[in-house]
C-alpha atoms as a PDB file:
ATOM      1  CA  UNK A   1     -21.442  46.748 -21.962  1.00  0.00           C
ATOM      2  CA  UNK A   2     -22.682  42.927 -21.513  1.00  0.00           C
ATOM      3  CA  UNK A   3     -18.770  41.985 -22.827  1.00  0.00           C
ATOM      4  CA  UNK A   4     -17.550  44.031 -19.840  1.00  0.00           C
ATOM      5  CA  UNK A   5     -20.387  42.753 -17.124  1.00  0.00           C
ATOM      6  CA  UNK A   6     -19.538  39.199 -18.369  1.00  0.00           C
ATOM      7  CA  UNK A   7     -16.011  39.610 -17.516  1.00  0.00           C
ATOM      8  CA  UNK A   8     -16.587  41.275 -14.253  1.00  0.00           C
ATOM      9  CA  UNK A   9     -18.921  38.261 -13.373  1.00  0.00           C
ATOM     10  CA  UNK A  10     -16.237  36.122 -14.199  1.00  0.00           C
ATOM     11  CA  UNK A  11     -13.556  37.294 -12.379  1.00  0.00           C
ATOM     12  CA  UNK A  12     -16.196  37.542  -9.308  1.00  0.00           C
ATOM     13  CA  UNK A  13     -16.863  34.215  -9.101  1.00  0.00           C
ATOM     14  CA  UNK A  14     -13.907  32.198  -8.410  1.00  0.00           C
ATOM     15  CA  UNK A  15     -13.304  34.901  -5.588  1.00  0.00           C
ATOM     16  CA  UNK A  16     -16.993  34.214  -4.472  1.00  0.00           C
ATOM     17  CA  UNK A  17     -16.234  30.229  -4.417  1.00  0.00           C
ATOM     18  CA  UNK A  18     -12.828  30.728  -2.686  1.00  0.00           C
ATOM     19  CA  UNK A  19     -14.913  32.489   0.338  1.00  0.00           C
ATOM     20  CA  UNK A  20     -17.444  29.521   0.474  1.00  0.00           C
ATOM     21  CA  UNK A  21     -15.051  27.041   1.442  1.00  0.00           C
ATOM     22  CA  UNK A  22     -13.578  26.716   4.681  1.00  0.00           C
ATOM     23  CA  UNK A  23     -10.909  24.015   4.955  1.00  0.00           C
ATOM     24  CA  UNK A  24     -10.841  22.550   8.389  1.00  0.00           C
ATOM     25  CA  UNK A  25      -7.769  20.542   8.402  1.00  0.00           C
ATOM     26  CA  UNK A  26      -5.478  19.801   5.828  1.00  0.00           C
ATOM     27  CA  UNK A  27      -2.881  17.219   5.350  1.00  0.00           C
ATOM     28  CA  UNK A  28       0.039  16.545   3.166  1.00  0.00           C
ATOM     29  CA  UNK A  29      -0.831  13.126   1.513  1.00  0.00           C
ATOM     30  CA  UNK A  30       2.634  12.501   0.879  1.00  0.00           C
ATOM     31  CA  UNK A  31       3.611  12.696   4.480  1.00  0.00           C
ATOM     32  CA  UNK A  32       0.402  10.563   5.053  1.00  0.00           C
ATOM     33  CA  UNK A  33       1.590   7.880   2.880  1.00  0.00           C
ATOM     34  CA  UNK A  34       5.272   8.023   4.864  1.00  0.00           C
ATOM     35  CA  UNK A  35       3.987   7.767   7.824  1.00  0.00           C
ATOM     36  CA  UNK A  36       1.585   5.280   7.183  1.00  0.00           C
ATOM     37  CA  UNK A  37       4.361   3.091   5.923  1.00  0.00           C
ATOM     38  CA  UNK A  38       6.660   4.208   8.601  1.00  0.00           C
ATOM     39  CA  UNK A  39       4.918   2.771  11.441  1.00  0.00           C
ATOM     40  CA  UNK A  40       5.054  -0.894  10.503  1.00  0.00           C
ATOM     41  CA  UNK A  41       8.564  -0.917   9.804  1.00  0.00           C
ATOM     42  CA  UNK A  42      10.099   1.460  12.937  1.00  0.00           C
ATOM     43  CA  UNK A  43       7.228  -1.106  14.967  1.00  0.00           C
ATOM     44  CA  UNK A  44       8.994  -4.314  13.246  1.00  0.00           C
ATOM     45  CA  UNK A  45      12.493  -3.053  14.042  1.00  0.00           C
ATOM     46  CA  UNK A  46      11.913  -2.417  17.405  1.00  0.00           C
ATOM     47  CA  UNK A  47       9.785  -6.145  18.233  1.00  0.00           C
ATOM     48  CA  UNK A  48      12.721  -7.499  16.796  1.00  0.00           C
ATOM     49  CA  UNK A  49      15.323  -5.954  18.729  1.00  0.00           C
ATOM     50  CA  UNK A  50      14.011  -5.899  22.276  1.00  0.00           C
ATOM     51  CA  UNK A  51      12.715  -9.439  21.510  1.00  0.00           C
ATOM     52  CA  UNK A  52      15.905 -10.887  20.806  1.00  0.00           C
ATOM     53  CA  UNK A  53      17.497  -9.054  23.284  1.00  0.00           C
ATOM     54  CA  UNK A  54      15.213 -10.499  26.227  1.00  0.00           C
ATOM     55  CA  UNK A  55      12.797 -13.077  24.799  1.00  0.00           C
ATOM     56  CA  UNK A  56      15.596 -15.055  23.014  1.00  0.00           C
ATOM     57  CA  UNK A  57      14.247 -18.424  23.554  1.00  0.00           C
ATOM     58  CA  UNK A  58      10.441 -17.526  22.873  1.00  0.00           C
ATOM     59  CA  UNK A  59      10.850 -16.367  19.696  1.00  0.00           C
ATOM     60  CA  UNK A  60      13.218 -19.723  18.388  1.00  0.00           C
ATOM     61  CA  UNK A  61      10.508 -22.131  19.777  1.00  0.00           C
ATOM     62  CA  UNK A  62       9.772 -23.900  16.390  1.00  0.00           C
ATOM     63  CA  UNK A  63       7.977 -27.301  16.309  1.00  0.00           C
ATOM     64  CA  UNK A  64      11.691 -28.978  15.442  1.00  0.00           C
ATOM     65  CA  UNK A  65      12.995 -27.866  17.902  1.00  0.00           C
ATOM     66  CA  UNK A  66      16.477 -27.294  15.797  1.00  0.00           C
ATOM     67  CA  UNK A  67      19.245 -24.650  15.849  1.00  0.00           C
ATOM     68  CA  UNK A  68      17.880 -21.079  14.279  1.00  0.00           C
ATOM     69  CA  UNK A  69      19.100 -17.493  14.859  1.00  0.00           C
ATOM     70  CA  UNK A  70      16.774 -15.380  13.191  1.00  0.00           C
ATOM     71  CA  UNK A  71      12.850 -15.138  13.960  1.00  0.00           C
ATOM     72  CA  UNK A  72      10.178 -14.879  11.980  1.00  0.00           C
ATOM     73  CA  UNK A  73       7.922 -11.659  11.809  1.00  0.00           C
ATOM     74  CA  UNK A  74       4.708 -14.255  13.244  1.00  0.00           C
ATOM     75  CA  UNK A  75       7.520 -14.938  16.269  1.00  0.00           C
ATOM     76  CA  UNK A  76       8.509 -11.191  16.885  1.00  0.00           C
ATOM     77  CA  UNK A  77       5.159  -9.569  16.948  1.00  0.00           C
ATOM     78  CA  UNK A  78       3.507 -12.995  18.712  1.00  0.00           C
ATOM     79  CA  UNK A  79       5.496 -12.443  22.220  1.00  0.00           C
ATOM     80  CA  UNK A  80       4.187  -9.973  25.105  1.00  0.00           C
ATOM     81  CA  UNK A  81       4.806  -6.748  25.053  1.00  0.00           C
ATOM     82  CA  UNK A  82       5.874  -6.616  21.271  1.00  0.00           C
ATOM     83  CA  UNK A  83       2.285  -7.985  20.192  1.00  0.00           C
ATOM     84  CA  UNK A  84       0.697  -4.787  21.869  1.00  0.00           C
ATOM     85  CA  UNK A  85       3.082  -2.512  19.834  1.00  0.00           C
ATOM     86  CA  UNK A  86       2.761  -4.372  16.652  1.00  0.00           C
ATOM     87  CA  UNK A  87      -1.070  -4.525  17.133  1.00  0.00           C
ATOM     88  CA  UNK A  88      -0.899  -1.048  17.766  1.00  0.00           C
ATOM     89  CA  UNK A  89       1.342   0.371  14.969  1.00  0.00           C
ATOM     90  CA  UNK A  90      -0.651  -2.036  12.330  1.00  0.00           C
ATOM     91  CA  UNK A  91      -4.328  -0.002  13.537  1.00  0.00           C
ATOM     92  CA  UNK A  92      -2.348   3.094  12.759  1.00  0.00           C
ATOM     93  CA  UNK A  93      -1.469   1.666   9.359  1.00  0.00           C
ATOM     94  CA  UNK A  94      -4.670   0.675   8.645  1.00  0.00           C
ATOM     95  CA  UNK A  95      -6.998   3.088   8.093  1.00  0.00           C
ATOM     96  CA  UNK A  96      -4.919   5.391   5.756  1.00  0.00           C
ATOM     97  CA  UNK A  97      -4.430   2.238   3.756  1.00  0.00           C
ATOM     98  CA  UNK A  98      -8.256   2.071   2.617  1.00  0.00           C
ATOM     99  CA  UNK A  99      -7.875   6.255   1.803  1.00  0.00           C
ATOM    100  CA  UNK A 100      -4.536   5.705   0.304  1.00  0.00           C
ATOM    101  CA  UNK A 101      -5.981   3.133  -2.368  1.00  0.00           C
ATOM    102  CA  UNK A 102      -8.756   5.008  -2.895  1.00  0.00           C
ATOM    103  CA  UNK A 103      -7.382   8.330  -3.463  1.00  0.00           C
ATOM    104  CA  UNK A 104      -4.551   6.689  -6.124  1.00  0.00           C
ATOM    105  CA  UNK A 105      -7.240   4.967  -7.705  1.00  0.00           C
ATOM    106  CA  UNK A 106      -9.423   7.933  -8.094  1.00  0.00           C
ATOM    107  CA  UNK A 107      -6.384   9.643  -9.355  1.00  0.00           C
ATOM    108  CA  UNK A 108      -5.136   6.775 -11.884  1.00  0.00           C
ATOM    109  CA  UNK A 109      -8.839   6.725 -13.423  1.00  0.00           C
ATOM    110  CA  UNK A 110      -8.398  10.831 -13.992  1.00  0.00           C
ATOM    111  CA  UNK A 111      -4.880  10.123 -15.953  1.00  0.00           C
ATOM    112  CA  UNK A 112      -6.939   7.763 -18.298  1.00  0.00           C
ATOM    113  CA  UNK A 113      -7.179   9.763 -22.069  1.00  0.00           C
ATOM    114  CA  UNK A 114     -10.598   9.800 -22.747  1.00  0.00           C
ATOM    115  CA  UNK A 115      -9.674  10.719 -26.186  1.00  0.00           C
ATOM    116  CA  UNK A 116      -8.054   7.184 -26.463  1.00  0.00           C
ATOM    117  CA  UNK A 117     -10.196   4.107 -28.371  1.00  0.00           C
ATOM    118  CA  UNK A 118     -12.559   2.655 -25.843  1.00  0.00           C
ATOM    119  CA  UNK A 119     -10.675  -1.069 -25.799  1.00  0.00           C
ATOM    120  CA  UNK A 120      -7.713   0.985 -24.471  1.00  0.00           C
ATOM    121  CA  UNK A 121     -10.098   2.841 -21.593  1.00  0.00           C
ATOM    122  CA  UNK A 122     -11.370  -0.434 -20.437  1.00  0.00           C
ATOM    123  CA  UNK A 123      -8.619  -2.271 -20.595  1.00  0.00           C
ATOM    124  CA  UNK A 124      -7.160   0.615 -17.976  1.00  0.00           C
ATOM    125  CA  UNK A 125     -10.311   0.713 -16.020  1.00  0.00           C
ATOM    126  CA  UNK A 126     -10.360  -3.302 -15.345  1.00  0.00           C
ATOM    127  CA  UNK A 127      -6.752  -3.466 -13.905  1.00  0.00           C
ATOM    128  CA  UNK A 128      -7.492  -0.362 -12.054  1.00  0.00           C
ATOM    129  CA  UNK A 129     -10.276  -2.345 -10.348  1.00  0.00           C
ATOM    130  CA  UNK A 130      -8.251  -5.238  -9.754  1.00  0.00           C
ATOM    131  CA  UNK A 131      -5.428  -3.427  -8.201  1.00  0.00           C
ATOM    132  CA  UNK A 132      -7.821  -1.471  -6.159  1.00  0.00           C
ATOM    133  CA  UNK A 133      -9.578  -4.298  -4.621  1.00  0.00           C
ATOM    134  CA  UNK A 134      -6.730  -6.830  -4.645  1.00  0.00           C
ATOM    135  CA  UNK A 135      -5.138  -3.769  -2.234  1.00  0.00           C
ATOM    136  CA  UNK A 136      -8.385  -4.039  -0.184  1.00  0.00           C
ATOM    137  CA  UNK A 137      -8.234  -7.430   0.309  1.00  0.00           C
ATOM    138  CA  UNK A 138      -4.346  -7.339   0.991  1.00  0.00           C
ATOM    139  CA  UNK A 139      -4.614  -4.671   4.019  1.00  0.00           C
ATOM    140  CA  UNK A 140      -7.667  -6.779   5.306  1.00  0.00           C
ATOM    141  CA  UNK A 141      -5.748 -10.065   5.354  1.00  0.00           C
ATOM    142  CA  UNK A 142      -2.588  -8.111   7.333  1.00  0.00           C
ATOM    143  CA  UNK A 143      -5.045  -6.965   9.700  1.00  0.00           C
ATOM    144  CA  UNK A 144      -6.225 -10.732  10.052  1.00  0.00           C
ATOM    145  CA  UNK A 145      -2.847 -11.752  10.143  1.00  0.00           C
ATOM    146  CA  UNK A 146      -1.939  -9.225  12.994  1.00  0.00           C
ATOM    147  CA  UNK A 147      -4.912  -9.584  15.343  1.00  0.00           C
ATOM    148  CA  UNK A 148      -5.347 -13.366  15.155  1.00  0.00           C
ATOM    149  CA  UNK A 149      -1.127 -14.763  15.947  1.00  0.00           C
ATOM    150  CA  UNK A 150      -0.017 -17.819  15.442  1.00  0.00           C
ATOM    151  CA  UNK A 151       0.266 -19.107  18.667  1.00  0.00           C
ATOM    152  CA  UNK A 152      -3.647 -18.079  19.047  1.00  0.00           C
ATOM    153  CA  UNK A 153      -4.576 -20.160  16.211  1.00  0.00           C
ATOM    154  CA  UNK A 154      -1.885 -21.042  13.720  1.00  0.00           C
ATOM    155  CA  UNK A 155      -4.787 -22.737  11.335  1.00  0.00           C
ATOM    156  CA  UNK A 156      -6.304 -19.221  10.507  1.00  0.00           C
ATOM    157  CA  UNK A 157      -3.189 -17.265  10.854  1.00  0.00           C
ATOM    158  CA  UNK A 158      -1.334 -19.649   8.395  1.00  0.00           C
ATOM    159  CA  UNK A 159      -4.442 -18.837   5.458  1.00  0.00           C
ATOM    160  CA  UNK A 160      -4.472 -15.424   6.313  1.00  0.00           C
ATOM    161  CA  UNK A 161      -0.985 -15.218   5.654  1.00  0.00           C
ATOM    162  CA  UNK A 162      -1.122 -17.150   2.508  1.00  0.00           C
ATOM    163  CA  UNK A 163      -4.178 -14.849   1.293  1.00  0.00           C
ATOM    164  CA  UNK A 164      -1.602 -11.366   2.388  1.00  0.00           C
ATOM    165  CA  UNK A 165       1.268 -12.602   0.365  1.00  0.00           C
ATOM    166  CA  UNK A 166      -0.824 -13.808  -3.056  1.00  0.00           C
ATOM    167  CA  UNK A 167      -2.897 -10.833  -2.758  1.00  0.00           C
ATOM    168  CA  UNK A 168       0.084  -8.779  -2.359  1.00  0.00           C
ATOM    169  CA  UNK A 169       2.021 -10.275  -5.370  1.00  0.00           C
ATOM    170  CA  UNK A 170      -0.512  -9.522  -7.652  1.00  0.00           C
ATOM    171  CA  UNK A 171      -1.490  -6.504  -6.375  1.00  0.00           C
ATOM    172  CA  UNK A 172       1.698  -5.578  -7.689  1.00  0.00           C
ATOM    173  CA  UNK A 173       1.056  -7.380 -10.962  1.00  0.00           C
ATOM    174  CA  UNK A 174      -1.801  -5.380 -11.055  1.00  0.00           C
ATOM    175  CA  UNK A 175      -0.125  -2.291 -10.300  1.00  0.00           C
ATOM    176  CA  UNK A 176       2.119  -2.315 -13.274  1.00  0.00           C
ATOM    177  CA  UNK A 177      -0.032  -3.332 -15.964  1.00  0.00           C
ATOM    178  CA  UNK A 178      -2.456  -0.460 -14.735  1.00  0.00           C
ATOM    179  CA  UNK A 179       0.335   1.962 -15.044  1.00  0.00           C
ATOM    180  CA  UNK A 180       1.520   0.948 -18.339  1.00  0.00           C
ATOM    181  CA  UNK A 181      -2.603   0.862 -20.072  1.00  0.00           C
ATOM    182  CA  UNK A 182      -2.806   3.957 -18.567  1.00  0.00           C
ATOM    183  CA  UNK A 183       0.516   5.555 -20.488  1.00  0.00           C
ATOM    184  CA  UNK A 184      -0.566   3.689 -23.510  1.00  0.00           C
ATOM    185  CA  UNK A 185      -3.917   5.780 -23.374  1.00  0.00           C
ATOM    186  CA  UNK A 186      -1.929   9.038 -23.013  1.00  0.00           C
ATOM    187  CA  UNK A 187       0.858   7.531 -25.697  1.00  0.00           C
ATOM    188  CA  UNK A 188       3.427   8.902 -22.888  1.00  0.00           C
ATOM    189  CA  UNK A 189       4.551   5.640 -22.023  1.00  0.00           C
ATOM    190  CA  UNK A 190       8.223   6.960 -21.691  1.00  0.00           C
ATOM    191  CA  UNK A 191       6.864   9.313 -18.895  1.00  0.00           C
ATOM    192  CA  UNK A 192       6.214   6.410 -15.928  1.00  0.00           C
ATOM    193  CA  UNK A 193       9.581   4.382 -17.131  1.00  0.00           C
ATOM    194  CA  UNK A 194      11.380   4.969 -13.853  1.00  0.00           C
ATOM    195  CA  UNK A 195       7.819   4.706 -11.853  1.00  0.00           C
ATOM    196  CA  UNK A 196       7.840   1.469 -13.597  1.00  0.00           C
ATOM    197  CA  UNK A 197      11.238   0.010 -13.163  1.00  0.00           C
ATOM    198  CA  UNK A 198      11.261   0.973  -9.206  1.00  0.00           C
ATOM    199  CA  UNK A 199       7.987  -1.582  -9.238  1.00  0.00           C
ATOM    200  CA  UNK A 200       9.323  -4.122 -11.606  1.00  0.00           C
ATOM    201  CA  UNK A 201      12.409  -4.668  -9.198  1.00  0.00           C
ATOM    202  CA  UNK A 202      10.203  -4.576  -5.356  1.00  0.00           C
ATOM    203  CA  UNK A 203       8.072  -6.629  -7.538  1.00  0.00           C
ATOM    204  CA  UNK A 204      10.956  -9.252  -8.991  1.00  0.00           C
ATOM    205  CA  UNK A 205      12.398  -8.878  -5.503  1.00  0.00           C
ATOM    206  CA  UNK A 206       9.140 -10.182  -3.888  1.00  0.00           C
ATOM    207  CA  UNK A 207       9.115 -12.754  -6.081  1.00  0.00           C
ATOM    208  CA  UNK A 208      12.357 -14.521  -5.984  1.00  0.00           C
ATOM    209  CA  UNK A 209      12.291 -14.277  -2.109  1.00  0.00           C
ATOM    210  CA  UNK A 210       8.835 -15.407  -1.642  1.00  0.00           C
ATOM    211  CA  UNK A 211       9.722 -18.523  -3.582  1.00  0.00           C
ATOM    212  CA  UNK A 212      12.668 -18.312  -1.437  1.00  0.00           C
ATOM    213  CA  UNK A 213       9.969 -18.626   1.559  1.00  0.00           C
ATOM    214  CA  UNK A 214       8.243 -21.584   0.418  1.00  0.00           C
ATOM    215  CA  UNK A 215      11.251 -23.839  -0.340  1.00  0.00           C
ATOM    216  CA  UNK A 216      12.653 -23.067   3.255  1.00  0.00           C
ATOM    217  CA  UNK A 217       9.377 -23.409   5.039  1.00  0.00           C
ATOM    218  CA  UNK A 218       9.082 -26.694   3.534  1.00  0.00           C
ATOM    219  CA  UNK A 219      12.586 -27.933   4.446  1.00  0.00           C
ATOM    220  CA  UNK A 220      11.807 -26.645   8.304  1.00  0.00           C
ATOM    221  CA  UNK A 221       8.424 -27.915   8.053  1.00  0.00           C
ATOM    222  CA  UNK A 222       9.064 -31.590   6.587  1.00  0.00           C
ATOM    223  CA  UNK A 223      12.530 -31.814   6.871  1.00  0.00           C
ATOM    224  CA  UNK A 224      13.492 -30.065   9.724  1.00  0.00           C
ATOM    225  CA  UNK A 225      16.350 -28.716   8.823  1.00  0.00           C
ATOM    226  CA  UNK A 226      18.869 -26.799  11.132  1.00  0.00           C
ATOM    227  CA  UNK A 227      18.599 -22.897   9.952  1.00  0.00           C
ATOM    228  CA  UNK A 228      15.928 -23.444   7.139  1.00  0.00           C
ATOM    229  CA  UNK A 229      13.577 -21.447   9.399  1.00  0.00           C
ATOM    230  CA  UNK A 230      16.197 -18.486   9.666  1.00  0.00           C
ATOM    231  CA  UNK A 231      16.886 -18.165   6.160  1.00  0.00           C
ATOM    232  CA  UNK A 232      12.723 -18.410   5.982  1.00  0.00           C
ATOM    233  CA  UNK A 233      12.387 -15.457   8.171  1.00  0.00           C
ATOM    234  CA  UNK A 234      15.321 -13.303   6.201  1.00  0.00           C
ATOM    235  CA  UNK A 235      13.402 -14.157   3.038  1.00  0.00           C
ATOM    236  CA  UNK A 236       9.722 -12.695   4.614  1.00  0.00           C
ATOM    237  CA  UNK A 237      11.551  -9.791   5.908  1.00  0.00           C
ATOM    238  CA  UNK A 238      12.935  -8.847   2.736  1.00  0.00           C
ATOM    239  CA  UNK A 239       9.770  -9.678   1.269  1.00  0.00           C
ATOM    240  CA  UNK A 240       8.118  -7.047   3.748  1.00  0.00           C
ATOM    241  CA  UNK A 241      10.418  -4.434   2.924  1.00  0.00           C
ATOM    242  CA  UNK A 242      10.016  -4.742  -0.741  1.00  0.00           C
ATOM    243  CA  UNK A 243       6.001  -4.837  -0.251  1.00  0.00           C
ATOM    244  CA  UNK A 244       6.413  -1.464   1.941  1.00  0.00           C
ATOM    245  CA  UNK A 245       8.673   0.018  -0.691  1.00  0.00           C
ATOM    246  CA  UNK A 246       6.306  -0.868  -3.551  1.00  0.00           C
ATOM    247  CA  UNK A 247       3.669   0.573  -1.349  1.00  0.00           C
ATOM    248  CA  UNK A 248       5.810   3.995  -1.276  1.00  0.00           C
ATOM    249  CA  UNK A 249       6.615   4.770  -4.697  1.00  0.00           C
ATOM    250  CA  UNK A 250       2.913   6.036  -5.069  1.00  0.00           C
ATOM    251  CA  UNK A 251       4.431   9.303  -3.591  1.00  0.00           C
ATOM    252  CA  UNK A 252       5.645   9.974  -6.849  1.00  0.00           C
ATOM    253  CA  UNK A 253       1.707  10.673  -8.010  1.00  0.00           C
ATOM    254  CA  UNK A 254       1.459  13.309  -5.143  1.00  0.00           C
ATOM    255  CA  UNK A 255       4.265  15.184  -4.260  1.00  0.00           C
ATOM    256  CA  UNK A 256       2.117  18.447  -3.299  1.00  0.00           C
ATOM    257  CA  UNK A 257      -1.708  17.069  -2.653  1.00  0.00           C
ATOM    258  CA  UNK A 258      -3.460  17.393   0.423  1.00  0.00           C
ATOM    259  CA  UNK A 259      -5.893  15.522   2.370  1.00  0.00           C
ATOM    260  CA  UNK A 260      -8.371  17.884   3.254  1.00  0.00           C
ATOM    261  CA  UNK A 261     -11.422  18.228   5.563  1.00  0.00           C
ATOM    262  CA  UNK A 262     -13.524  21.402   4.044  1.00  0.00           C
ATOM    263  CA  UNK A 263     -16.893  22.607   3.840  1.00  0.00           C
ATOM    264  CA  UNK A 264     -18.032  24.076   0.274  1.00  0.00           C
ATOM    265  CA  UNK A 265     -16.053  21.678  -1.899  1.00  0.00           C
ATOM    266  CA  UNK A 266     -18.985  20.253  -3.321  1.00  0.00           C
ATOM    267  CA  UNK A 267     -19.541  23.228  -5.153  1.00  0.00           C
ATOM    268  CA  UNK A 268     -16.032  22.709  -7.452  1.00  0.00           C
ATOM    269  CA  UNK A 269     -16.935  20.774  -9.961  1.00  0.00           C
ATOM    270  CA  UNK A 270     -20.148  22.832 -11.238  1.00  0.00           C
ATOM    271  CA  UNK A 271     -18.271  25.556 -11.243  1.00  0.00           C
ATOM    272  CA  UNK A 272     -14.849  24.025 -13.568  1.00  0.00           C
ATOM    273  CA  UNK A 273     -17.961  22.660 -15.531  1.00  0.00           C
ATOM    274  CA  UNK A 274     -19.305  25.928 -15.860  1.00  0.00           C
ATOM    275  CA  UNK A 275     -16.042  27.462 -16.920  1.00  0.00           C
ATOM    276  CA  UNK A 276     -15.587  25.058 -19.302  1.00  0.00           C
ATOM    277  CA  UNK A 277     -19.072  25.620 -21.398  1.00  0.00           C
ATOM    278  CA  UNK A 278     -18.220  29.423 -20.981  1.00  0.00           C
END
């Protein structure tokens, strides 16, 4: 009789936990991710479309004063009315960004093996942390970037930029090696090979083109040479790309989670814990 009450209790209670919770809203975090990444980028297209269409001149005004064809992102998104809709699309981007790292972070630490030796846990656990708050400090410095242009004050925009694009490079260094101690925990590293090769590539791609930033800044900046600040801005808008593509592969860790707003879920983890000394 207690075997049969026992198992009646326990097929009562997940029932009696479903009916606690209420969701509120729910959200597909892949979408979330998608369209957090798609607003930058539609945003770009379009401030660089309408302002080389009618702000032509504005956007080639360079201290030189030499022959260029292509802007720079700082130029496109620095003009009226394509500031307001850059400004605009970037607060959109935002705020997901800070949930976004957090959630993948939270789910990276949950892939770690517990089972594994505890030089391999740590080892995980520190480049977790490093890619989490590199991330933090990498959406923080666009934000910086976008709300303070360079025609506002090009001293603070120029360091904020800097601090974006080192953050972001190892971010993605970060990334990787994170990915890799956690498969080495799980001994699965043959699992996240294509994960990692998609990042290795944005990653080498970021590289080669931000060093292909530099040497063309510096041959507009102290040289002033004619197009070196066109084949600067093709370089940072690859560079962009690859940075929102890197950004995008984390899909791949949630193809059917949600974002959810619920009352009751606090009660989910006694109960798997329960469950689990049952």
């Amino acid at each position: 009789m207690v075997h049969n009450n026992d198992v009646g209790d326990a097929s009562k209670e997940p029932q009696m936990t479903a009916a606690a919770i209420t969701v509120h809203y729910s959200l597909s975090f892949k979408k979330l991710c998608m369209v957090t990444v798609a607003c930058p980028f539609f945003a770009l297209v379009i401030c660089f479309i309408t302002a080389y269409i009618y702000q032509y001149d504005d956007i080639h005004e360079t201290h030189c004063c030499v022959y260029n064809i292509v802007p720079s992102i700082s130029a496109i998104t620095g003009v009226s009315p394509q500031r307001y809709l850059w400004r605009a699309s970037v607060a959109v981007h935002l705020g997901p960004r800070y949930i976004i790292a957090a959630a993948y972070r939270a789910y990276q630490v949950n892939c770690i093996n517990d089972k594994a030796s505890a030089k391999l846990q740590k080892q995980a656990r520190l480049w977790l942390d490093a890619a989490f708050w590199l991330n933090v400090v990498e959406v923080t410095a666009l934000g910086g970037v976008t709300y303070i242009s360079n025609v506002e004050n090009y001293p603070v925009h120029e360091k904020l930029f800097i601090t974006f694009m080192v953050t972001s490079l190892l971010h993605m260094v970060a990334c990787i090696e994170s990915l890799k101690s956690i498969a080495v925990t799980n001994d699965n590293l043959d699992n996240v090979e294509k994960e990692l090769r998609y990042k290795k590539t944005l990653f080498v791609v970021s590289i080669a083109f931000t060093v292909g930033m530099i040497g063309f800044f510096l041959k507009h900046r102290l040289l002033c040479h004619e197009m070196a600040f066109s084949w600067f801005a093709i370089c940072e808008y690859i560079v962009a790309t690859a940075n929102m593509a890197f950004h995008l592969t984390l899909i791949y860790n949630f193809p059917t989670e949600h974002l959810v707003v619920a009352k009751g879920l606090a009660m989910i983890p006694q109960q798997l814990k329960n469950e689990k000394t049952q």
